[in-house]
PDB file of N, CA and C in Angstrom:
ATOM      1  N   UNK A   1     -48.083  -4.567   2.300  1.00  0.00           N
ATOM      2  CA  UNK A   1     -47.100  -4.180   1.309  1.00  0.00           C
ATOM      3  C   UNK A   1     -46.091  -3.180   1.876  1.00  0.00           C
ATOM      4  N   UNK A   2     -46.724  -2.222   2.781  1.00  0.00           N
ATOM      5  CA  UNK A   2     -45.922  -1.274   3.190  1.00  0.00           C
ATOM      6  C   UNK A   2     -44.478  -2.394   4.409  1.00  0.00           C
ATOM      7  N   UNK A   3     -44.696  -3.139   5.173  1.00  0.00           N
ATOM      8  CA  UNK A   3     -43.895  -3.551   5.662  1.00  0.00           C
ATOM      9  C   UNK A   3     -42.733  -3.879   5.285  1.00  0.00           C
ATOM     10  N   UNK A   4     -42.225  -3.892   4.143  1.00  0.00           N
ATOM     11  CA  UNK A   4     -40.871  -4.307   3.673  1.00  0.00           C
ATOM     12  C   UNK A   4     -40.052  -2.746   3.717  1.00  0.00           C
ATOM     13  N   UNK A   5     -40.925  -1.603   3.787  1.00  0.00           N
ATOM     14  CA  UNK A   5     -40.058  -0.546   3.774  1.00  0.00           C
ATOM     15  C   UNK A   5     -39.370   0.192   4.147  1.00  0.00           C
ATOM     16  N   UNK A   6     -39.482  -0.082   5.854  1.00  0.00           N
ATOM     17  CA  UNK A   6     -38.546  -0.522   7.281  1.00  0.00           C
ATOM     18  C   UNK A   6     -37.366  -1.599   6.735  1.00  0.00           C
ATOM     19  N   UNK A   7     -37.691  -2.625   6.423  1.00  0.00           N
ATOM     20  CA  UNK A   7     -35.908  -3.235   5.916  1.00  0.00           C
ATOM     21  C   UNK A   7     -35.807  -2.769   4.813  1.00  0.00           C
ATOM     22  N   UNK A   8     -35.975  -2.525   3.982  1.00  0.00           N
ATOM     23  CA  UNK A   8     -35.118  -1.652   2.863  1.00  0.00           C
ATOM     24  C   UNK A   8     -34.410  -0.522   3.223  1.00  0.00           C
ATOM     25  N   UNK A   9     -34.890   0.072   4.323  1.00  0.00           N
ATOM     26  CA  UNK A   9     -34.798   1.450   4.859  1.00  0.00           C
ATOM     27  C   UNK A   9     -33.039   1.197   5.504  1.00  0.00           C
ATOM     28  N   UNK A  10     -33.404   0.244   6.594  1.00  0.00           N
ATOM     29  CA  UNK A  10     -32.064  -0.879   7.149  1.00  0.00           C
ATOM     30  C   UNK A  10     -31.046  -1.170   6.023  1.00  0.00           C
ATOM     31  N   UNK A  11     -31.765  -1.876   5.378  1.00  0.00           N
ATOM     32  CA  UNK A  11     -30.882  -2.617   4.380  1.00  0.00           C
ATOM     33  C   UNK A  11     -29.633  -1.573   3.665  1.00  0.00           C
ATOM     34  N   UNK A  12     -30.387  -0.363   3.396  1.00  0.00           N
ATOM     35  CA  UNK A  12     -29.838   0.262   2.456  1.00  0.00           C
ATOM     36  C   UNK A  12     -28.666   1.303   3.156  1.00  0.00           C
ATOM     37  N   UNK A  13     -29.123   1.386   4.886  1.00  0.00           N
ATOM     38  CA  UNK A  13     -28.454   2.595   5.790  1.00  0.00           C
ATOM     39  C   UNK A  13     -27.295   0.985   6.308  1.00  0.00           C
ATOM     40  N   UNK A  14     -27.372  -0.091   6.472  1.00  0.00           N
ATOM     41  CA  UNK A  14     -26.201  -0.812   6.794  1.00  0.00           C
ATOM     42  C   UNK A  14     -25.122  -1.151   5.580  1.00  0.00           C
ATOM     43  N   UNK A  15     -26.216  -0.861   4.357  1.00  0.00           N
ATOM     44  CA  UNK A  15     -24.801  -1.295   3.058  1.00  0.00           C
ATOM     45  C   UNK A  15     -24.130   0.169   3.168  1.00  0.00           C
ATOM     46  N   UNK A  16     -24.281   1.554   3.458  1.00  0.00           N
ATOM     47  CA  UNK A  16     -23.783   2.701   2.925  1.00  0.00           C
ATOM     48  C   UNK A  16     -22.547   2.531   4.244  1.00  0.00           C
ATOM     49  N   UNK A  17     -23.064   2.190   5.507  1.00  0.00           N
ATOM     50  CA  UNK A  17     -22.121   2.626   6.704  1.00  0.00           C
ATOM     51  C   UNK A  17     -21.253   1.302   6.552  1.00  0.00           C
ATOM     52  N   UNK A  18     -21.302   0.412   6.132  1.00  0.00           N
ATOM     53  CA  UNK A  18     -20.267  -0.356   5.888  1.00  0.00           C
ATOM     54  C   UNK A  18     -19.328  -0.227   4.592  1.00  0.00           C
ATOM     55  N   UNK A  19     -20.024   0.409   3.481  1.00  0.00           N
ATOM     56  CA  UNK A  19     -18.942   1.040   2.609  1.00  0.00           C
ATOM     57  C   UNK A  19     -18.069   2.054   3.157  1.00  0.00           C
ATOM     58  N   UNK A  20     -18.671   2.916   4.240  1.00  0.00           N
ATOM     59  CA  UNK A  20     -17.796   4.284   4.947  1.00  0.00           C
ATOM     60  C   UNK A  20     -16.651   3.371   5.353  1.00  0.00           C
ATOM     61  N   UNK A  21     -16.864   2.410   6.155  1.00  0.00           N
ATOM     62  CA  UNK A  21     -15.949   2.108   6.923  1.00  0.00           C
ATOM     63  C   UNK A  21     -15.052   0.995   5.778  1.00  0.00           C
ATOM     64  N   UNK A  22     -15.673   0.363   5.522  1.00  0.00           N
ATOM     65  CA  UNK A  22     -14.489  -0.124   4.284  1.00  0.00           C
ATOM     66  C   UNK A  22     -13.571   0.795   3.662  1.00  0.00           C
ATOM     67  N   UNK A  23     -14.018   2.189   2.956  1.00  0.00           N
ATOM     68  CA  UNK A  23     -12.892   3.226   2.310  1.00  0.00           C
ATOM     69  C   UNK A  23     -12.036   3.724   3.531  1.00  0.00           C
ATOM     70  N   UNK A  24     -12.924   3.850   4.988  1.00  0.00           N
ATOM     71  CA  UNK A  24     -11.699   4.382   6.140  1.00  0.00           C
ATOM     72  C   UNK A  24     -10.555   3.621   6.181  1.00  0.00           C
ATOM     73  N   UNK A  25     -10.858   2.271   6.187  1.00  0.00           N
ATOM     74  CA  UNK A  25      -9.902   0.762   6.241  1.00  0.00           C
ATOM     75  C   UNK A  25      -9.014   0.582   5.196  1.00  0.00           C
ATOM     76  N   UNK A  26      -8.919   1.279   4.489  1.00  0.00           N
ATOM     77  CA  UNK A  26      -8.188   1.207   2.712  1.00  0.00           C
ATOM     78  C   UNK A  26      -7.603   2.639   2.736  1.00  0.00           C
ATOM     79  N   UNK A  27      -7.557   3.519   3.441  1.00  0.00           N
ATOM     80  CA  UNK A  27      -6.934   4.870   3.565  1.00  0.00           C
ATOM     81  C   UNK A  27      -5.294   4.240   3.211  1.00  0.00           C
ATOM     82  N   UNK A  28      -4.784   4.865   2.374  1.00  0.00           N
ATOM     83  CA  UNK A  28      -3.638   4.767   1.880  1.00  0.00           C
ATOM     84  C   UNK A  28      -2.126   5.841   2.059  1.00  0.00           C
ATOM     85  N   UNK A  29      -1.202   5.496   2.340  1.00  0.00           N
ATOM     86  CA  UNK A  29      -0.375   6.619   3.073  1.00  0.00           C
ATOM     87  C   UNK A  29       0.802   6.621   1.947  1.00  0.00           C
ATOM     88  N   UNK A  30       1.218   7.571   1.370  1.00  0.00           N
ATOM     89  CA  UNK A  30       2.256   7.758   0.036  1.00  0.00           C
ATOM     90  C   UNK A  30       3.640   7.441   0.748  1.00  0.00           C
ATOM     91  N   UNK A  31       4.735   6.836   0.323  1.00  0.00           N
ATOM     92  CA  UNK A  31       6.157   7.047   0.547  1.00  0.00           C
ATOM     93  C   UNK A  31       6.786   6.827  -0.742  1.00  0.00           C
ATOM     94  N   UNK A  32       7.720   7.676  -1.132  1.00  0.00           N
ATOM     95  CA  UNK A  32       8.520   8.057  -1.735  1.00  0.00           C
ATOM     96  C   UNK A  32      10.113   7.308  -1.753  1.00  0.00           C
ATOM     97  N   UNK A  33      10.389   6.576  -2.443  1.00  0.00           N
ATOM     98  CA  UNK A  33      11.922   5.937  -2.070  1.00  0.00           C
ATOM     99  C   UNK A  33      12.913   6.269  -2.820  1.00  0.00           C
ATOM    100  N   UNK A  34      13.910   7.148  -2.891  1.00  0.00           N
ATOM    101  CA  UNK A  34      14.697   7.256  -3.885  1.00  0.00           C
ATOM    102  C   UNK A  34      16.017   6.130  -3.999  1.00  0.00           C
ATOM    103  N   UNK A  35      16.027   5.328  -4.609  1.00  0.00           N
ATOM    104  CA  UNK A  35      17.187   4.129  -4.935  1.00  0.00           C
ATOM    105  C   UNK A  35      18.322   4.503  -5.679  1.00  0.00           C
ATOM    106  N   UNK A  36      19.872   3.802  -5.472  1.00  0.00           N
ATOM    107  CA  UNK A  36      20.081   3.988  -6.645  1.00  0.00           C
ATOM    108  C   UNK A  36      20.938   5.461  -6.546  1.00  0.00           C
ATOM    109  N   UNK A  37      20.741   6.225  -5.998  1.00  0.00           N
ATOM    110  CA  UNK A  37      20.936   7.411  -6.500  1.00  0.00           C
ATOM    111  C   UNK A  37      19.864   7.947  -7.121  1.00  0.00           C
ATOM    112  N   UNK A  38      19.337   7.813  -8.218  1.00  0.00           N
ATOM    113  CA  UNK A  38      18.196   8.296  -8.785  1.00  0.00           C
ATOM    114  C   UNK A  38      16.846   7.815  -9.536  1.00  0.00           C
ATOM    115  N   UNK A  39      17.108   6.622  -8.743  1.00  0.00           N
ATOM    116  CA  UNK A  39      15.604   5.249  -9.331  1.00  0.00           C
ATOM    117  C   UNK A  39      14.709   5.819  -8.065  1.00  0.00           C
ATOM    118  N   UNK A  40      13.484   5.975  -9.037  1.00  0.00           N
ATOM    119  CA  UNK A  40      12.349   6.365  -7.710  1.00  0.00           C
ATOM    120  C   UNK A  40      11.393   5.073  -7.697  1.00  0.00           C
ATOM    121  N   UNK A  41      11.187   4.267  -6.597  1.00  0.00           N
ATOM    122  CA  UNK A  41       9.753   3.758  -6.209  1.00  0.00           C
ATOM    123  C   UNK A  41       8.929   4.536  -5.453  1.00  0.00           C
ATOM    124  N   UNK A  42       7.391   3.973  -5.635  1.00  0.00           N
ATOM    125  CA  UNK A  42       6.421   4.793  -5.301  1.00  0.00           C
ATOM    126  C   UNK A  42       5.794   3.878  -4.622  1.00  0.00           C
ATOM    127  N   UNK A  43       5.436   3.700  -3.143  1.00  0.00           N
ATOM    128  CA  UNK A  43       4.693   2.843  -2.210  1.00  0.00           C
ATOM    129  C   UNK A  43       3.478   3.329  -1.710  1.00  0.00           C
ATOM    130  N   UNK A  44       2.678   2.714  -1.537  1.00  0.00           N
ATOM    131  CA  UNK A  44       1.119   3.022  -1.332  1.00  0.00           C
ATOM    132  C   UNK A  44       0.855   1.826   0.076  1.00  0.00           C
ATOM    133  N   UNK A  45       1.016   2.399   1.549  1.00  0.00           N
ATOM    134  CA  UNK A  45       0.931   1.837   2.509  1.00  0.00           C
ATOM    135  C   UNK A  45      -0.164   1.513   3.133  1.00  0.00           C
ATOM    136  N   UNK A  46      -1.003   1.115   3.325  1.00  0.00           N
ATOM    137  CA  UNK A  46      -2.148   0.705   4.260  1.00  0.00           C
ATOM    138  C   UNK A  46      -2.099   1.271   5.779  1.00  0.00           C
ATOM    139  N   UNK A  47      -2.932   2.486   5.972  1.00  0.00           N
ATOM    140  CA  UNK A  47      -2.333   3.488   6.929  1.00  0.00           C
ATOM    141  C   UNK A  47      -3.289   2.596   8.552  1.00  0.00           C
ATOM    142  N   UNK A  48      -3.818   1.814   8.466  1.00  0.00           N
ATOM    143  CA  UNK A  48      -4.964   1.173   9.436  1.00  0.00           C
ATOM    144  C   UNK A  48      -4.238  -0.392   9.517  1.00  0.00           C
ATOM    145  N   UNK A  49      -4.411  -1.203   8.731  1.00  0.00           N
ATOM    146  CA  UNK A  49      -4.052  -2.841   8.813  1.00  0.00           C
ATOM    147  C   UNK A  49      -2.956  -3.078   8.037  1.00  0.00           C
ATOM    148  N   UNK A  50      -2.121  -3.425   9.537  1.00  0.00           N
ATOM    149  CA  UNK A  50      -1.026  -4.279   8.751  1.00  0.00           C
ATOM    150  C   UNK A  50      -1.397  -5.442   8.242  1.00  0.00           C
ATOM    151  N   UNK A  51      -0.800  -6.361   7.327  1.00  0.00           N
ATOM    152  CA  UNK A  51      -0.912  -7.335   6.603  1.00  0.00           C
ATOM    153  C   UNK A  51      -1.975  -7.139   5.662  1.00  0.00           C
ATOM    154  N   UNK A  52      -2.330  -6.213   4.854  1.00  0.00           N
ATOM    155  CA  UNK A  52      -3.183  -5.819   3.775  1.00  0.00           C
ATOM    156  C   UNK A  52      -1.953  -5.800   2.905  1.00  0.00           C
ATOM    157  N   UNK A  53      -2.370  -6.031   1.484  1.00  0.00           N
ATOM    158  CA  UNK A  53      -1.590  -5.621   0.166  1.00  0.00           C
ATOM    159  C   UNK A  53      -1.144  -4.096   0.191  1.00  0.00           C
ATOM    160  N   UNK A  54      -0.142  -3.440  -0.661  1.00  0.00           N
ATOM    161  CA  UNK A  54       0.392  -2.425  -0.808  1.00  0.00           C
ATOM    162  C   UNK A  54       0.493  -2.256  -2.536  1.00  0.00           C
ATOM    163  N   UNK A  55       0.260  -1.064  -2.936  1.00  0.00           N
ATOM    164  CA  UNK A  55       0.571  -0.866  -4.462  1.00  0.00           C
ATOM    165  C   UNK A  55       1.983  -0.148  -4.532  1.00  0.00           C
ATOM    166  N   UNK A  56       2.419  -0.808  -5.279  1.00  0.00           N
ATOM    167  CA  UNK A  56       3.641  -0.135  -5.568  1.00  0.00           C
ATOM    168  C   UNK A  56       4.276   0.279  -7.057  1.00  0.00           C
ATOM    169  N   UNK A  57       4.426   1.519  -7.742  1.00  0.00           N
ATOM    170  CA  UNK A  57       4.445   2.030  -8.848  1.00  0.00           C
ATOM    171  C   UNK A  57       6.062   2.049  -8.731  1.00  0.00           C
ATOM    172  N   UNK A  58       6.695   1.711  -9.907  1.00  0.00           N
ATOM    173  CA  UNK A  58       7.607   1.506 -10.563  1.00  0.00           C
ATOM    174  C   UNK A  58       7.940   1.380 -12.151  1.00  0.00           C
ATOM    175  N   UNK A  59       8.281   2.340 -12.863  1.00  0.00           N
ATOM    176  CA  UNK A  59       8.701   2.048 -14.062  1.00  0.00           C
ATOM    177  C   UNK A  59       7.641   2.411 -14.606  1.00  0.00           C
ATOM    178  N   UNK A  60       6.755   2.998 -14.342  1.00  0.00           N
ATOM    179  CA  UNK A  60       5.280   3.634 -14.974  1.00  0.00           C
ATOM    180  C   UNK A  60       4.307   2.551 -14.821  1.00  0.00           C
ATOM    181  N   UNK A  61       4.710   1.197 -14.206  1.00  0.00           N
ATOM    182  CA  UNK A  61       3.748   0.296 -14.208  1.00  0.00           C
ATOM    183  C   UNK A  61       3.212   0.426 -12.373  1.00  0.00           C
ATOM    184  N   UNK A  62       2.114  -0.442 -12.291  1.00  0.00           N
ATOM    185  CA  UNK A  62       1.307  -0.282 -11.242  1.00  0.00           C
ATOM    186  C   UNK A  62       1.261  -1.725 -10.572  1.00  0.00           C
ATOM    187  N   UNK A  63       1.726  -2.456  -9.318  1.00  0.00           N
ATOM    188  CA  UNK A  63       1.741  -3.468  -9.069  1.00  0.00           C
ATOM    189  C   UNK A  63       1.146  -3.595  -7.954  1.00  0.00           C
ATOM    190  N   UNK A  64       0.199  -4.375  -7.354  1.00  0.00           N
ATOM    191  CA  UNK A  64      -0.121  -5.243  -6.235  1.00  0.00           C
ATOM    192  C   UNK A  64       0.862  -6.261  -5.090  1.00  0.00           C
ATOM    193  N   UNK A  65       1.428  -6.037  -4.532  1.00  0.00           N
ATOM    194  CA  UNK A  65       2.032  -6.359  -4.031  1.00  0.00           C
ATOM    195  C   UNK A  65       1.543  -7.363  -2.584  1.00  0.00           C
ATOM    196  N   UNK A  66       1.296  -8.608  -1.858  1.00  0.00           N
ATOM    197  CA  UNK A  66       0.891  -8.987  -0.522  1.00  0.00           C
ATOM    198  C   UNK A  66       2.272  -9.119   0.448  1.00  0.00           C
ATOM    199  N   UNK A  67       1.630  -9.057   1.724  1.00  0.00           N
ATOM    200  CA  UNK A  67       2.807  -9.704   2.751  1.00  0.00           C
ATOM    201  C   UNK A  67       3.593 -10.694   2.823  1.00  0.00           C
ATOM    202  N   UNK A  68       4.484 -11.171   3.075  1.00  0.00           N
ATOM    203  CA  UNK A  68       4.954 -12.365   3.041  1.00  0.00           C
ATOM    204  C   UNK A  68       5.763 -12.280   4.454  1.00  0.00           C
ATOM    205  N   UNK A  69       5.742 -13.572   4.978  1.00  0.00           N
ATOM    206  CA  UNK A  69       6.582 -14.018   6.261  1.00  0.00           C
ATOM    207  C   UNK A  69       8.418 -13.581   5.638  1.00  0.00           C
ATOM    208  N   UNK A  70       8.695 -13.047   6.485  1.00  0.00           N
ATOM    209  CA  UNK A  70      10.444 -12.991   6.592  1.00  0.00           C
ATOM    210  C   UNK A  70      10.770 -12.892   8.356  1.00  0.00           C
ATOM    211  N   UNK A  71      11.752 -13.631   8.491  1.00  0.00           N
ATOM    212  CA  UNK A  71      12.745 -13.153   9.797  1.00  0.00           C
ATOM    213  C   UNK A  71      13.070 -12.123  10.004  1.00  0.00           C
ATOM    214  N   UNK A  72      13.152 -10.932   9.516  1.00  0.00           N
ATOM    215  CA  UNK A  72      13.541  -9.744   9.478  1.00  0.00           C
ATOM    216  C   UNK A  72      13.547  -8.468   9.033  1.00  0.00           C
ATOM    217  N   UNK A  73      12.345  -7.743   9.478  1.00  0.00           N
ATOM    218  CA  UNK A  73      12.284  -6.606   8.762  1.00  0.00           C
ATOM    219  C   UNK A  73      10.733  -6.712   7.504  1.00  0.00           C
ATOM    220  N   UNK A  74      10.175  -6.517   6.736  1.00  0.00           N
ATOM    221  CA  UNK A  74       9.164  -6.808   5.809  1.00  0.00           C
ATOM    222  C   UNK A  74       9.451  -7.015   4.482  1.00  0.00           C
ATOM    223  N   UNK A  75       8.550  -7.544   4.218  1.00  0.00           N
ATOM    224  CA  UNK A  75       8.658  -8.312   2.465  1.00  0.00           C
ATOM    225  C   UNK A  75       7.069  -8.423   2.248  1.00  0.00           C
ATOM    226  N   UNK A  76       7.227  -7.726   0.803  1.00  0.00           N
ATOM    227  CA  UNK A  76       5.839  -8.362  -0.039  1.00  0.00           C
ATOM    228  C   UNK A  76       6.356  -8.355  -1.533  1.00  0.00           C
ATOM    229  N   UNK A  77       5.337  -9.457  -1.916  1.00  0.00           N
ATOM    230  CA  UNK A  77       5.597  -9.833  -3.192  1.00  0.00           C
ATOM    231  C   UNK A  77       4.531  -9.741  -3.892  1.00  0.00           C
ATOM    232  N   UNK A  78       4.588  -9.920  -5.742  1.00  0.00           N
ATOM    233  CA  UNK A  78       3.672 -10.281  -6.184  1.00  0.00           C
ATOM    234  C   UNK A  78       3.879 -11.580  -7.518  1.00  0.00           C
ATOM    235  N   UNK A  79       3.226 -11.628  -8.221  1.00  0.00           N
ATOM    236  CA  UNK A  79       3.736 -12.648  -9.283  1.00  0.00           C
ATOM    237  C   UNK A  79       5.147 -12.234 -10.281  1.00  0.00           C
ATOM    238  N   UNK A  80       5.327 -10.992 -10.252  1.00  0.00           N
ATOM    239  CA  UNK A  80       6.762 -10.383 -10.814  1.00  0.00           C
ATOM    240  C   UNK A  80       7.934 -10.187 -10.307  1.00  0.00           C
ATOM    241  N   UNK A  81       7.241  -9.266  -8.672  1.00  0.00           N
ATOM    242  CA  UNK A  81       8.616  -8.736  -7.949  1.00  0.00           C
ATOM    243  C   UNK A  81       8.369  -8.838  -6.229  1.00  0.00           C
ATOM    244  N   UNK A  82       9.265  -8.772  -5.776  1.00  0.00           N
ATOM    245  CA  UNK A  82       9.347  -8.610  -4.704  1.00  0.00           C
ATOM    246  C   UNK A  82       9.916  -7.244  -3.944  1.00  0.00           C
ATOM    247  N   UNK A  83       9.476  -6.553  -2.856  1.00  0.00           N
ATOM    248  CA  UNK A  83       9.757  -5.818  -2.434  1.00  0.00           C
ATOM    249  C   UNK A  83       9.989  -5.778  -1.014  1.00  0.00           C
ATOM    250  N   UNK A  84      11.679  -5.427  -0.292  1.00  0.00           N
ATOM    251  CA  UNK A  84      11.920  -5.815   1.085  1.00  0.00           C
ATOM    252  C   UNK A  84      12.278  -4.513   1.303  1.00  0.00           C
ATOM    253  N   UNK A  85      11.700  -4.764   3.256  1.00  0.00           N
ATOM    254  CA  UNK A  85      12.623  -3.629   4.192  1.00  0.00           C
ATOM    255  C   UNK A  85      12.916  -4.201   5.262  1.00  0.00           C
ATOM    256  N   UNK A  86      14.427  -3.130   5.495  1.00  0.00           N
ATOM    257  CA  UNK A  86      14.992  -3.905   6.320  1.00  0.00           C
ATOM    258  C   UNK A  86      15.640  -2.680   7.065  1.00  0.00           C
ATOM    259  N   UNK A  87      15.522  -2.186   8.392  1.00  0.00           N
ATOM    260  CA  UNK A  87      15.769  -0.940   8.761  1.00  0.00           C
ATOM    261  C   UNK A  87      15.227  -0.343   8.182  1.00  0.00           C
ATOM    262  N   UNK A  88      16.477   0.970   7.519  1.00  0.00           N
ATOM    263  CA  UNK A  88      16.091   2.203   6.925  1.00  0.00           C
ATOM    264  C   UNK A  88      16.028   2.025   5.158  1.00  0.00           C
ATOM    265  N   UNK A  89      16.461   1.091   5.256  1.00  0.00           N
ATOM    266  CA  UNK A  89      16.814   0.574   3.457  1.00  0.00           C
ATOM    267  C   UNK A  89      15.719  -0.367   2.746  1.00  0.00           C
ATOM    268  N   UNK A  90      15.431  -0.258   1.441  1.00  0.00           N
ATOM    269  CA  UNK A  90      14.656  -1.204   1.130  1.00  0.00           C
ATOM    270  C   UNK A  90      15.489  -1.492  -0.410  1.00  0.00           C
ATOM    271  N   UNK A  91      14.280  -2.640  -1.142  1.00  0.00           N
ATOM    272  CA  UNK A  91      15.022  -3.436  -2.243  1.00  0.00           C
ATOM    273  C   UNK A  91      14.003  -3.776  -2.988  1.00  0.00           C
ATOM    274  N   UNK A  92      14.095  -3.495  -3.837  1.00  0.00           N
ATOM    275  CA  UNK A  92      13.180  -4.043  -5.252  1.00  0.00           C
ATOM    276  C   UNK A  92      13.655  -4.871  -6.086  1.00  0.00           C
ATOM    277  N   UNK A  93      13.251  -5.988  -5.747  1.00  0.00           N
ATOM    278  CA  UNK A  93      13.876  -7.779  -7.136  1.00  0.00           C
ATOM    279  C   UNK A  93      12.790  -8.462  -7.569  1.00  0.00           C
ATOM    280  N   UNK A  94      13.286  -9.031  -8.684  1.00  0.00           N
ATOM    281  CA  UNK A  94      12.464  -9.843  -9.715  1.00  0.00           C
ATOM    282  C   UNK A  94      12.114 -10.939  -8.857  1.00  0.00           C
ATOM    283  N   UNK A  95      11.110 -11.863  -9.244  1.00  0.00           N
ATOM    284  CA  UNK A  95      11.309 -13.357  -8.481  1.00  0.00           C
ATOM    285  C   UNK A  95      12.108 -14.043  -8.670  1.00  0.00           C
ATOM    286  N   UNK A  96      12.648 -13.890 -10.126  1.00  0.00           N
ATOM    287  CA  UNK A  96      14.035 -14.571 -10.067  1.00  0.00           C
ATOM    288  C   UNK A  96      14.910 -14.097  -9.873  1.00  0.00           C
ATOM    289  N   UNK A  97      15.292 -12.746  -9.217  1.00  0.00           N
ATOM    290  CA  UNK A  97      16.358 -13.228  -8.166  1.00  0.00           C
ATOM    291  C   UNK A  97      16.491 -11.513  -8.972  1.00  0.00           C
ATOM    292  N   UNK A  98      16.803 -10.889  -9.860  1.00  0.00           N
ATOM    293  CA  UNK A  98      17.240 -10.043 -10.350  1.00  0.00           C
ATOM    294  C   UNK A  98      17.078  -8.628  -9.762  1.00  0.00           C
ATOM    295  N   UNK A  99      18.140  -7.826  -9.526  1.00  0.00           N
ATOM    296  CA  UNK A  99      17.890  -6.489  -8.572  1.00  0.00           C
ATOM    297  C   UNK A  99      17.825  -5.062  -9.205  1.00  0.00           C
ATOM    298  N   UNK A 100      16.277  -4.647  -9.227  1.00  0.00           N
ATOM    299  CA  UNK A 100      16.030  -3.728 -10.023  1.00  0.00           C
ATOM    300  C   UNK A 100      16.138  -2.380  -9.457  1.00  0.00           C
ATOM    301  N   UNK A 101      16.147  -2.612  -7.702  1.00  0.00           N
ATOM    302  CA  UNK A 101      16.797  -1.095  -7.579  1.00  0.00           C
ATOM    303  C   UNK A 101      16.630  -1.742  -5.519  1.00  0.00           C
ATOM    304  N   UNK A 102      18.012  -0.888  -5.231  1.00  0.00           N
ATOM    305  CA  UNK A 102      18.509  -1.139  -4.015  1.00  0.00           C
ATOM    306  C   UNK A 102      19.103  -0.049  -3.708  1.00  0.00           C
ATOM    307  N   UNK A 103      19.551   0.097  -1.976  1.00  0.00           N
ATOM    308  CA  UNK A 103      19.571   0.962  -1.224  1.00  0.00           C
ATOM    309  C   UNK A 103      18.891   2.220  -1.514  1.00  0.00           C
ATOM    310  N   UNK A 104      17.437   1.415  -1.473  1.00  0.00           N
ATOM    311  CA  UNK A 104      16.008   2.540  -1.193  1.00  0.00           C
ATOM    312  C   UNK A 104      15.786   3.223   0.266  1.00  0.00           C
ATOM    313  N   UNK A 105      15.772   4.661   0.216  1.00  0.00           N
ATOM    314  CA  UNK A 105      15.876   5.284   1.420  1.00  0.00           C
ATOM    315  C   UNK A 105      14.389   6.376   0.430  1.00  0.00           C
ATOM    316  N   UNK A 106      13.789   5.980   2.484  1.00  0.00           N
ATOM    317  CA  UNK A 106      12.333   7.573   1.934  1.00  0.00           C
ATOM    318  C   UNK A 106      12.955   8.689   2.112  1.00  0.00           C
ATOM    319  N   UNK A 107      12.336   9.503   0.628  1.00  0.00           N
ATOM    320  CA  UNK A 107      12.252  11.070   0.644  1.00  0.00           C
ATOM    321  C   UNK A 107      11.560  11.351   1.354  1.00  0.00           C
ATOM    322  N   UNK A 108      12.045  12.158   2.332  1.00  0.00           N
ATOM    323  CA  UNK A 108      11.595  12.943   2.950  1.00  0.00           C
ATOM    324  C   UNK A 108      11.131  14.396   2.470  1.00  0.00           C
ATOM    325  N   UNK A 109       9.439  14.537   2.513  1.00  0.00           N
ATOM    326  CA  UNK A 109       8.534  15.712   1.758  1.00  0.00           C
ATOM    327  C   UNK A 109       8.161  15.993   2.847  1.00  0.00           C
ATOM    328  N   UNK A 110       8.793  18.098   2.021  1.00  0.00           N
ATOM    329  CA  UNK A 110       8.372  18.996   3.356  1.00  0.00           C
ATOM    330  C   UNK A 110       6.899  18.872   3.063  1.00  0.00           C
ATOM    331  N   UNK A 111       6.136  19.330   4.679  1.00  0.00           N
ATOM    332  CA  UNK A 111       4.951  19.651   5.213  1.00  0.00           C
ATOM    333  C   UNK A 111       4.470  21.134   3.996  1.00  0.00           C
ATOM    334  N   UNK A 112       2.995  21.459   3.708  1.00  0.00           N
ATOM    335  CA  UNK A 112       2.459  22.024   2.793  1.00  0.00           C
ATOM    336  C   UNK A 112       1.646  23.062   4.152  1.00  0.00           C
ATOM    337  N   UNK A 113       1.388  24.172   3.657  1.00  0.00           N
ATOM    338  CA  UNK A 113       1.359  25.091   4.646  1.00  0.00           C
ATOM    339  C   UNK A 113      -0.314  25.065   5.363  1.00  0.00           C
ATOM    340  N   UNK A 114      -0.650  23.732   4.456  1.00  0.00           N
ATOM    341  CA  UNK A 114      -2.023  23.376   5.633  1.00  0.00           C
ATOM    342  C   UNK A 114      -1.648  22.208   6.745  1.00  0.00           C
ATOM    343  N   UNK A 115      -0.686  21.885   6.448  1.00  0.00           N
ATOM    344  CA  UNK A 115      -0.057  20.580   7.429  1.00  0.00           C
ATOM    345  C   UNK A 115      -0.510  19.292   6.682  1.00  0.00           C
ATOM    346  N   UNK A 116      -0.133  19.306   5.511  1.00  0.00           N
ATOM    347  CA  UNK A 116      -0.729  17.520   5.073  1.00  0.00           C
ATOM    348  C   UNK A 116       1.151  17.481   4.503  1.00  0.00           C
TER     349      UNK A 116
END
């Protein structure tokens, strides 16, 4: 009876160190875009793997966003909107085509006196 308590022991120390490393892999990096003059998007970057989804807050709502192939520069979409960069500029549009906020440039946020 006692023998199963060596793999449980396993079992339970390989599910915890693979959750560690799953939340390291999902570490998320903030950018700030001010559009517009004064339309803010809010981007949530995948600081480890490119081609992972990105959240992106807009309008008080919360969206999922994936990669998508472009020639130039990045694009992700989701079933509502799309979101491109291209250089220093980015663009927020509907799928159908509609432009909810353009010439997005990051705010730049000063450093906090612990360095984050």
């Amino acid at each position: 009876m006692k023998a199963w308590k060596p793999a449980l022991l396993c079992a339970t120390l390989l599910s915890a160190s693979c959750a560690a490393s799953a939340s390291a892999d999902t570490a998320m990096q903030t950018v700030k875009y001010r559009c517009n003059g004064s339309k803010m998007v809010v981007v949530e970057y995948p600081q480890q793997q490119s081609g992972t989804a990105i959240q992106l807050n807009w309008n008080h709502h919360r969206y999922r966003l994936t990669p998508a192939k472009v020639a130039q520069g990045e694009r992700y979409v989701s079933q509502q909107l799309i979101w491109s960069l291209l250089d220093e500029q980015a663009r927020l549009t509907t799928r159908g085509g509609r432009v909810l906020a353009q010439g997005c440039r990051k705010i730049q946020v000063p450093a906090t006196a612990d360095g984050t």
